[in-house]
PDB file of N, CA and C in Angstrom:
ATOM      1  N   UNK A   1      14.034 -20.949   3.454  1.00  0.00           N
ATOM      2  CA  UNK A   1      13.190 -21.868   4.144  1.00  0.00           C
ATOM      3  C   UNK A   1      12.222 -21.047   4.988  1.00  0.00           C
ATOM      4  N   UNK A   2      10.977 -21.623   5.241  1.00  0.00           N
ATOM      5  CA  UNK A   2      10.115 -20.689   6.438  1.00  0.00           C
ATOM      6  C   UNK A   2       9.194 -21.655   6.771  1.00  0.00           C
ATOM      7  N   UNK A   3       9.425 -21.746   8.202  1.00  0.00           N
ATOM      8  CA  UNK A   3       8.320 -22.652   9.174  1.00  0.00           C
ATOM      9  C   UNK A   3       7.690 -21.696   9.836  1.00  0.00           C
ATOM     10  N   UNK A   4       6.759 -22.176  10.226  1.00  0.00           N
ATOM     11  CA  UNK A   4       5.631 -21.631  11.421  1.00  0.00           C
ATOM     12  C   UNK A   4       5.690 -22.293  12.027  1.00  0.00           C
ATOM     13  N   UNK A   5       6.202 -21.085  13.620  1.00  0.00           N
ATOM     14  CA  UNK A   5       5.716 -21.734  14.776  1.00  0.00           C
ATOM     15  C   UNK A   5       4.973 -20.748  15.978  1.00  0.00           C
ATOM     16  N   UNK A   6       3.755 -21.433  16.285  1.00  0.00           N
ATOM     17  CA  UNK A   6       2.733 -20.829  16.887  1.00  0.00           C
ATOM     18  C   UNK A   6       3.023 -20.246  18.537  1.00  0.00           C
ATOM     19  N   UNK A   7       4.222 -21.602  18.839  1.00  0.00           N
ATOM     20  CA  UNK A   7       4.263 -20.920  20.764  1.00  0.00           C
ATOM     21  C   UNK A   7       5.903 -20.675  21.091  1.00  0.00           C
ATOM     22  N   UNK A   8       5.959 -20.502  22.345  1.00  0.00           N
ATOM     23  CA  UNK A   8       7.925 -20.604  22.171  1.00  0.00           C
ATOM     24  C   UNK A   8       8.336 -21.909  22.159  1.00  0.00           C
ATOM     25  N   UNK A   9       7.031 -23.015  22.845  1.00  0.00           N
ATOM     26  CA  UNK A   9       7.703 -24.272  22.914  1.00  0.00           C
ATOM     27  C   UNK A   9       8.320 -24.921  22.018  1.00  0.00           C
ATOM     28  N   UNK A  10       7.630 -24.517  20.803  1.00  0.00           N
ATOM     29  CA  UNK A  10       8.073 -25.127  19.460  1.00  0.00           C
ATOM     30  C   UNK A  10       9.194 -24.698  19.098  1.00  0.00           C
ATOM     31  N   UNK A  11       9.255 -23.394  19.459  1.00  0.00           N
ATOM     32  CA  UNK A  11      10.098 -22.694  18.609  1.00  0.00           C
ATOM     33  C   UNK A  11      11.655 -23.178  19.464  1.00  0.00           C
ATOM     34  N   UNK A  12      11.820 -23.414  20.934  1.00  0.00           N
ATOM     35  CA  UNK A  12      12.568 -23.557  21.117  1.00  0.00           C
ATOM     36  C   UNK A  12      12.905 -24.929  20.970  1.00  0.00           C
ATOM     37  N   UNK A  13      11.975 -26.546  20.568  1.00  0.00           N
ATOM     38  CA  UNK A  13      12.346 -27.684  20.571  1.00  0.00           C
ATOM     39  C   UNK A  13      13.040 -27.209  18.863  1.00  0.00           C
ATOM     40  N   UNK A  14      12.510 -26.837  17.905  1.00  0.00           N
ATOM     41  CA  UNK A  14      13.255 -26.791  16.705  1.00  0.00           C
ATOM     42  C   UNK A  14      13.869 -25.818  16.229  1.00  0.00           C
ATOM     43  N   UNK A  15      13.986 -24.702  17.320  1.00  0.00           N
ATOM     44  CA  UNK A  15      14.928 -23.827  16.631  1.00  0.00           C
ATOM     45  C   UNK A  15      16.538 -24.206  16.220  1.00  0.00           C
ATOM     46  N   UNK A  16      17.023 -25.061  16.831  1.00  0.00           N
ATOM     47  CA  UNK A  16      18.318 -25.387  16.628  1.00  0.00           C
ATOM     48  C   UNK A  16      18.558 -26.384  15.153  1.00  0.00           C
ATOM     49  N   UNK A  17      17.560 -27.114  15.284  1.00  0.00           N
ATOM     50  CA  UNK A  17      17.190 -28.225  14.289  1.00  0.00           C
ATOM     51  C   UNK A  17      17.187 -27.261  12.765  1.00  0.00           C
ATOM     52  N   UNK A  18      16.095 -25.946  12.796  1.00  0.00           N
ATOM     53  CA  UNK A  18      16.228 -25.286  11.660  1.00  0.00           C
ATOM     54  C   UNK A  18      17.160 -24.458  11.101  1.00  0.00           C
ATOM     55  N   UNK A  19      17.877 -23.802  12.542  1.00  0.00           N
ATOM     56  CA  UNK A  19      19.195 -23.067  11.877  1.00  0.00           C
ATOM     57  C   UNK A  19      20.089 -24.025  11.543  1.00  0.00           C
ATOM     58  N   UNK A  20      20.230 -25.167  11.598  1.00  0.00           N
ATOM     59  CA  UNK A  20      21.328 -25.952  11.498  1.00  0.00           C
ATOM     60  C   UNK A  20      20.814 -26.676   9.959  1.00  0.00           C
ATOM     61  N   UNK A  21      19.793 -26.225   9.530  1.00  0.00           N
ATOM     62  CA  UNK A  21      19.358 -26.969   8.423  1.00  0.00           C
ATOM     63  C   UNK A  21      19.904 -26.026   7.129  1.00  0.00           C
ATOM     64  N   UNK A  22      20.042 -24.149   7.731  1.00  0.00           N
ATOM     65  CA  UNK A  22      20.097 -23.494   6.796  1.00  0.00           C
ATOM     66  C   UNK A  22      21.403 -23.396   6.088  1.00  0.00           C
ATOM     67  N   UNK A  23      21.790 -23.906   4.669  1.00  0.00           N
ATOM     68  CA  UNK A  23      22.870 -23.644   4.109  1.00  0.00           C
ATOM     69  C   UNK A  23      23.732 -22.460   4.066  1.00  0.00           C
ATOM     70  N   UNK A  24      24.815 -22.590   3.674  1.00  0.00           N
ATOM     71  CA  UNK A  24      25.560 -21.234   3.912  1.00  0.00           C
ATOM     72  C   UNK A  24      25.374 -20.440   2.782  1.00  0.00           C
ATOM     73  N   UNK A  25      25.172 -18.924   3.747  1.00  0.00           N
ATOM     74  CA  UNK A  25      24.240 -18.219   2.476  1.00  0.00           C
ATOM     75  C   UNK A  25      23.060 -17.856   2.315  1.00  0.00           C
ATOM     76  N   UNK A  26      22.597 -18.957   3.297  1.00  0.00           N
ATOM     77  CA  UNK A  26      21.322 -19.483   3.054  1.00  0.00           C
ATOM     78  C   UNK A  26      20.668 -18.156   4.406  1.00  0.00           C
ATOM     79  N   UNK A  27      18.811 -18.599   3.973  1.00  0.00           N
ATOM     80  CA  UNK A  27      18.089 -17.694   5.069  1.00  0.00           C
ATOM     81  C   UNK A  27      17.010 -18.265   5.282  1.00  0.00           C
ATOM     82  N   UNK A  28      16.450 -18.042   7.065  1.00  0.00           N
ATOM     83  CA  UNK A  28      15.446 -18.446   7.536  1.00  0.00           C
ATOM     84  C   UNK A  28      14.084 -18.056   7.697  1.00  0.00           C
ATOM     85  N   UNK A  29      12.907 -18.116   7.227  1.00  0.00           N
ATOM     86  CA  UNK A  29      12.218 -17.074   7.606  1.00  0.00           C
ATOM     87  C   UNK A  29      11.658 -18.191   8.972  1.00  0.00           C
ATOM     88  N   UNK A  30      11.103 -17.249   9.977  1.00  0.00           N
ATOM     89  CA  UNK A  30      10.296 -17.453  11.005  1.00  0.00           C
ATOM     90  C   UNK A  30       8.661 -16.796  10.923  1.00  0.00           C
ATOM     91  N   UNK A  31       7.693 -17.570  11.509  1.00  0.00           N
ATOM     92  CA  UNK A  31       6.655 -17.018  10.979  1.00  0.00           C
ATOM     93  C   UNK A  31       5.812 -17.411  12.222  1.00  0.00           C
ATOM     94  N   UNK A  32       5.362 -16.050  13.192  1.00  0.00           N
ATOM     95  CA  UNK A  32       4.446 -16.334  14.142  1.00  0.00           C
ATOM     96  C   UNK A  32       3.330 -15.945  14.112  1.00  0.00           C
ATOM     97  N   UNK A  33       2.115 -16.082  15.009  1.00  0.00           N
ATOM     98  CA  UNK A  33       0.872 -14.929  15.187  1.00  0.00           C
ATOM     99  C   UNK A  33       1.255 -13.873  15.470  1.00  0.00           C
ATOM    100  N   UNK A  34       0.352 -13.224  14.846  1.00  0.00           N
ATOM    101  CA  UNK A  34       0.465 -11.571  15.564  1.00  0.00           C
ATOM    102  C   UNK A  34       0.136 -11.900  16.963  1.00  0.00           C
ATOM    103  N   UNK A  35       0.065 -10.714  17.742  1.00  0.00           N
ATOM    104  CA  UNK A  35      -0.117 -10.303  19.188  1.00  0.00           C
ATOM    105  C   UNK A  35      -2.015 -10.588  18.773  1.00  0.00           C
ATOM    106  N   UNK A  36      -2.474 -11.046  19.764  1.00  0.00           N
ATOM    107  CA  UNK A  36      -4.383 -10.917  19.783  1.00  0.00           C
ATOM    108  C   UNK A  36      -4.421  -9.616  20.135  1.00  0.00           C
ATOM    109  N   UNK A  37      -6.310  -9.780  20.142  1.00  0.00           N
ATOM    110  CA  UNK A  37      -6.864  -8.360  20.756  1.00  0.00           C
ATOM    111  C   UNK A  37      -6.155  -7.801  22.096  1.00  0.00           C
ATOM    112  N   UNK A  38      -5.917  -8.880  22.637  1.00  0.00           N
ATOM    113  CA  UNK A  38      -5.364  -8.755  24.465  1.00  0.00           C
ATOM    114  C   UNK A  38      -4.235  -8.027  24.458  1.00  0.00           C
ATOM    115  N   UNK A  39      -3.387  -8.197  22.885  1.00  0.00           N
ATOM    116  CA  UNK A  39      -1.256  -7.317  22.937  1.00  0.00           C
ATOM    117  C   UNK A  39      -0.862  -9.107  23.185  1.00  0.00           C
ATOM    118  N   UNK A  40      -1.297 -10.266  23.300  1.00  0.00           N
ATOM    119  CA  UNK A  40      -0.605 -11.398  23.645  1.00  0.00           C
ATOM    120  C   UNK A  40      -0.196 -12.279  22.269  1.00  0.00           C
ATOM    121  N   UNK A  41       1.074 -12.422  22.611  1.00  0.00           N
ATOM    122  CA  UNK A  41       1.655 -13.894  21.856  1.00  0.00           C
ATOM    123  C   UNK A  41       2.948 -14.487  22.526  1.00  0.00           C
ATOM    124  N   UNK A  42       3.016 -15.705  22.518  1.00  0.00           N
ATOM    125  CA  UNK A  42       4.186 -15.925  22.632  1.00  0.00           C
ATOM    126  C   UNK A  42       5.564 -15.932  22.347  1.00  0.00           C
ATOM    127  N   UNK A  43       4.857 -15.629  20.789  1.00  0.00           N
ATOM    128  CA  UNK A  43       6.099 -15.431  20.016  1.00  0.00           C
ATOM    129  C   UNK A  43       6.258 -13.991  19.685  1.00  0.00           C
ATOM    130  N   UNK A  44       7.367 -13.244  19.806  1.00  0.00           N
ATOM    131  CA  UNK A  44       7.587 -12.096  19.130  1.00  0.00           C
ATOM    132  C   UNK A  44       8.808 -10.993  18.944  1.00  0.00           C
ATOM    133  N   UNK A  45       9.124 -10.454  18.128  1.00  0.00           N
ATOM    134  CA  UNK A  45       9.772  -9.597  17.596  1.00  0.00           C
ATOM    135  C   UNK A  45      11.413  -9.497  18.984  1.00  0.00           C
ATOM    136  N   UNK A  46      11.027  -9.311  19.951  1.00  0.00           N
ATOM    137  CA  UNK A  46      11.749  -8.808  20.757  1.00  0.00           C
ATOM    138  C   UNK A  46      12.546 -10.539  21.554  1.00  0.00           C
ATOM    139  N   UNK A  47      10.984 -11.767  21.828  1.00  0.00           N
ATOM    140  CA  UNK A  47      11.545 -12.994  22.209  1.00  0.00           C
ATOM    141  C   UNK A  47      12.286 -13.763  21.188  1.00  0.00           C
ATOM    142  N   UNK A  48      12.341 -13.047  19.658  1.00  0.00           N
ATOM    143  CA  UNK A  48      13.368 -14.034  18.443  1.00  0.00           C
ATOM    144  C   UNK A  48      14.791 -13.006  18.860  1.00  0.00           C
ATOM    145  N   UNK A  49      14.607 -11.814  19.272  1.00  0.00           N
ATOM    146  CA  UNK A  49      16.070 -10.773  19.464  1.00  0.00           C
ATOM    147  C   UNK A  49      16.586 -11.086  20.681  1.00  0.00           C
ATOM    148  N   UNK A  50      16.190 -11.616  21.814  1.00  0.00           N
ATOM    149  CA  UNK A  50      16.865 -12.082  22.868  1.00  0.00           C
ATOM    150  C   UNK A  50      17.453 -13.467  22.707  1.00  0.00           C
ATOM    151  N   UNK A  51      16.705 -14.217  21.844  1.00  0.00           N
ATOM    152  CA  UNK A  51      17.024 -15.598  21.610  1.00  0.00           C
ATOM    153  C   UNK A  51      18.283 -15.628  20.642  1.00  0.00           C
ATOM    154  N   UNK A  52      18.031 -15.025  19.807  1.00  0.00           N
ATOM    155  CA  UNK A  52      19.157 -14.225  18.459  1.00  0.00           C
ATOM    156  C   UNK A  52      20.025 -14.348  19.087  1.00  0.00           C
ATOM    157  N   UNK A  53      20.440 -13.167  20.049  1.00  0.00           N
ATOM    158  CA  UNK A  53      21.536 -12.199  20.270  1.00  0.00           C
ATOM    159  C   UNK A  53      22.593 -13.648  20.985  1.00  0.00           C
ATOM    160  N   UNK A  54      21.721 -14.987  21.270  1.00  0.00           N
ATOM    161  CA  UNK A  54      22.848 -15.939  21.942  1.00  0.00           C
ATOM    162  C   UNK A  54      23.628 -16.750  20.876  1.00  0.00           C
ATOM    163  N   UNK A  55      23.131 -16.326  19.970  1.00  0.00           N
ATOM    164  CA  UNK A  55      23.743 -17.393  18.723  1.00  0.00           C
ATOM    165  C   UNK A  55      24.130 -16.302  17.944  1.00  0.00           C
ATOM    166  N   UNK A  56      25.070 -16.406  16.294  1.00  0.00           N
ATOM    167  CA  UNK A  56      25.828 -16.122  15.480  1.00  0.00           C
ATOM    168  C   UNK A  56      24.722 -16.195  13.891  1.00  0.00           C
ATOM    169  N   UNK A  57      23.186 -15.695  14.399  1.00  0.00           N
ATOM    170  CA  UNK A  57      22.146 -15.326  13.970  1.00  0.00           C
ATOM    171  C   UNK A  57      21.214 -13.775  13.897  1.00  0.00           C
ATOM    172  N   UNK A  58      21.123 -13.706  13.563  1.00  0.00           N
ATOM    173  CA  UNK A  58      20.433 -11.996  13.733  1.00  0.00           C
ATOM    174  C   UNK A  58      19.320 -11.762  12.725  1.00  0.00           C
ATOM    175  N   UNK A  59      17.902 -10.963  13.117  1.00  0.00           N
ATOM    176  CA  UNK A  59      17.053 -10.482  12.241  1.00  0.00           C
ATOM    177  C   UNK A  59      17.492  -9.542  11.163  1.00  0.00           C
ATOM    178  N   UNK A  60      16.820  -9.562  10.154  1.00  0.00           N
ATOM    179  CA  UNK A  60      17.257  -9.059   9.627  1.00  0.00           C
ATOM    180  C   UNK A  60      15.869  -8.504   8.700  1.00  0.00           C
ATOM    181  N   UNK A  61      15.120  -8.777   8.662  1.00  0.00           N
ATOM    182  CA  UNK A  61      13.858  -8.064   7.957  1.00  0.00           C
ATOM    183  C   UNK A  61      12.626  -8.348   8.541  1.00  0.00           C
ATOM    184  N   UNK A  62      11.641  -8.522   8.308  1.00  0.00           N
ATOM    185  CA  UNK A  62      10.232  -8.788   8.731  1.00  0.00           C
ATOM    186  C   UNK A  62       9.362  -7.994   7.921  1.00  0.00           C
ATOM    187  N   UNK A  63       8.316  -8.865   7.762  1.00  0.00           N
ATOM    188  CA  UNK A  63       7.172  -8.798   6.730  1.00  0.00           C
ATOM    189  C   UNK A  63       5.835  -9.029   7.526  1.00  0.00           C
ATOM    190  N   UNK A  64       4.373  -8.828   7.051  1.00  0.00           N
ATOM    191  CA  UNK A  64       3.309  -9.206   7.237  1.00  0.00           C
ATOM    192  C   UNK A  64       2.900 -10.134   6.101  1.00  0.00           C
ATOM    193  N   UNK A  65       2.418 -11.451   6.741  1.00  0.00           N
ATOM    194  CA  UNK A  65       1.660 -12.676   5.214  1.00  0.00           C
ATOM    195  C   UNK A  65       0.280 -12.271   5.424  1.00  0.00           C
ATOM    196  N   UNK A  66      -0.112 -12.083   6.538  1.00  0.00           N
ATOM    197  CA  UNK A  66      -1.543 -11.368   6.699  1.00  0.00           C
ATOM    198  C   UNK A  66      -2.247 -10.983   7.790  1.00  0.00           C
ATOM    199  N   UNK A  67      -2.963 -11.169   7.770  1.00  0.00           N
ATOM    200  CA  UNK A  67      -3.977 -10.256   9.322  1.00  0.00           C
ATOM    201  C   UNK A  67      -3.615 -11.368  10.389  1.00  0.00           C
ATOM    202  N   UNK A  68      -2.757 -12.956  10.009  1.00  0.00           N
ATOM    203  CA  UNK A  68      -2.600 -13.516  11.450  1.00  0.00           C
ATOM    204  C   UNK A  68      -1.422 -13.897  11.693  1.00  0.00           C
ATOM    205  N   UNK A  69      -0.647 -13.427  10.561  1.00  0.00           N
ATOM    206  CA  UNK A  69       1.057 -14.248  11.031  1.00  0.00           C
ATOM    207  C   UNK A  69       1.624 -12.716  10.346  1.00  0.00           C
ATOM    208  N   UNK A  70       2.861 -13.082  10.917  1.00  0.00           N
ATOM    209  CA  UNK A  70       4.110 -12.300  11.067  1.00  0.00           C
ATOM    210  C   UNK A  70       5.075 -12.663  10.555  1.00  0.00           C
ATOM    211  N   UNK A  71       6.243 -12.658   9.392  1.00  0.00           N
ATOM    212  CA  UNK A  71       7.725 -14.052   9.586  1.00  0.00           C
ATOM    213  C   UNK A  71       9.178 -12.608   9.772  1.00  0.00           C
ATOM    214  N   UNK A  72       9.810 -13.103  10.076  1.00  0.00           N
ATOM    215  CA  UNK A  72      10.726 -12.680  10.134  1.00  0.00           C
ATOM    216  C   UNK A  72      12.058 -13.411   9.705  1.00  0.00           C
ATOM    217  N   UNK A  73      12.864 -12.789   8.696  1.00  0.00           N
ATOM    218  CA  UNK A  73      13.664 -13.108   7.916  1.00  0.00           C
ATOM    219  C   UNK A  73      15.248 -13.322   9.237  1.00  0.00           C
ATOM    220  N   UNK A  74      15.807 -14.384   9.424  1.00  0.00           N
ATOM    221  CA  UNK A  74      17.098 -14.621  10.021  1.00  0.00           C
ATOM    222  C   UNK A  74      18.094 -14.871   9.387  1.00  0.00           C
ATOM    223  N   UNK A  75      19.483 -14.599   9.556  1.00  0.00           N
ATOM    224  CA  UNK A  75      20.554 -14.943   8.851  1.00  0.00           C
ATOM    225  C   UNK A  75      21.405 -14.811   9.917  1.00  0.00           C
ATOM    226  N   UNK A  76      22.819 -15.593   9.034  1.00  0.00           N
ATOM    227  CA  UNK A  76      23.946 -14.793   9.747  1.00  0.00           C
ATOM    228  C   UNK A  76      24.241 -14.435  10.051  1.00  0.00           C
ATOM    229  N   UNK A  77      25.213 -13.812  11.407  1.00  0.00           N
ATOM    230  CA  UNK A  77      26.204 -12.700  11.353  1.00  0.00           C
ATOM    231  C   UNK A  77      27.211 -12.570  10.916  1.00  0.00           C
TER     232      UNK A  77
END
């Protein structure tokens, strides 16, 4: 499965909603903006690993789709 979500707000009203959607076995991708010219996003690499580390979830890969998003692959622990 892979949603995009653009801020943390989103990410935190449906993050629970989507891991709970993923079958067993199964994997999530996450897919944010990159950082802008400024280094800014809301979403990123380090705020999905703090969020991770509270649940029985963990990164596990990450990719570029192109010059404006990011996803990062979640699974299991």
């Amino acid at each position: 499965m892979l949603t995009f979500v653009q801020d943390q707000n989103l990410l935190n009203q449906e993050i629970e909603r989507l891991l709970g959607s993923v079958r067993e076995g199964g994997q999530l991708w996450l897919a944010y903006p990159r950082k802008n010219r400024n280094g800014v996003s809301e979403v990123d690499r380090e705020y999905l690993k703090i969020y991770l580390n509270r649940t029985n979830w963990q990164a596990a890969r990450m990719t570029s789709l192109n010059e404006k998003w990011v996803a990062v692959m979640v699974k299991r622990k």
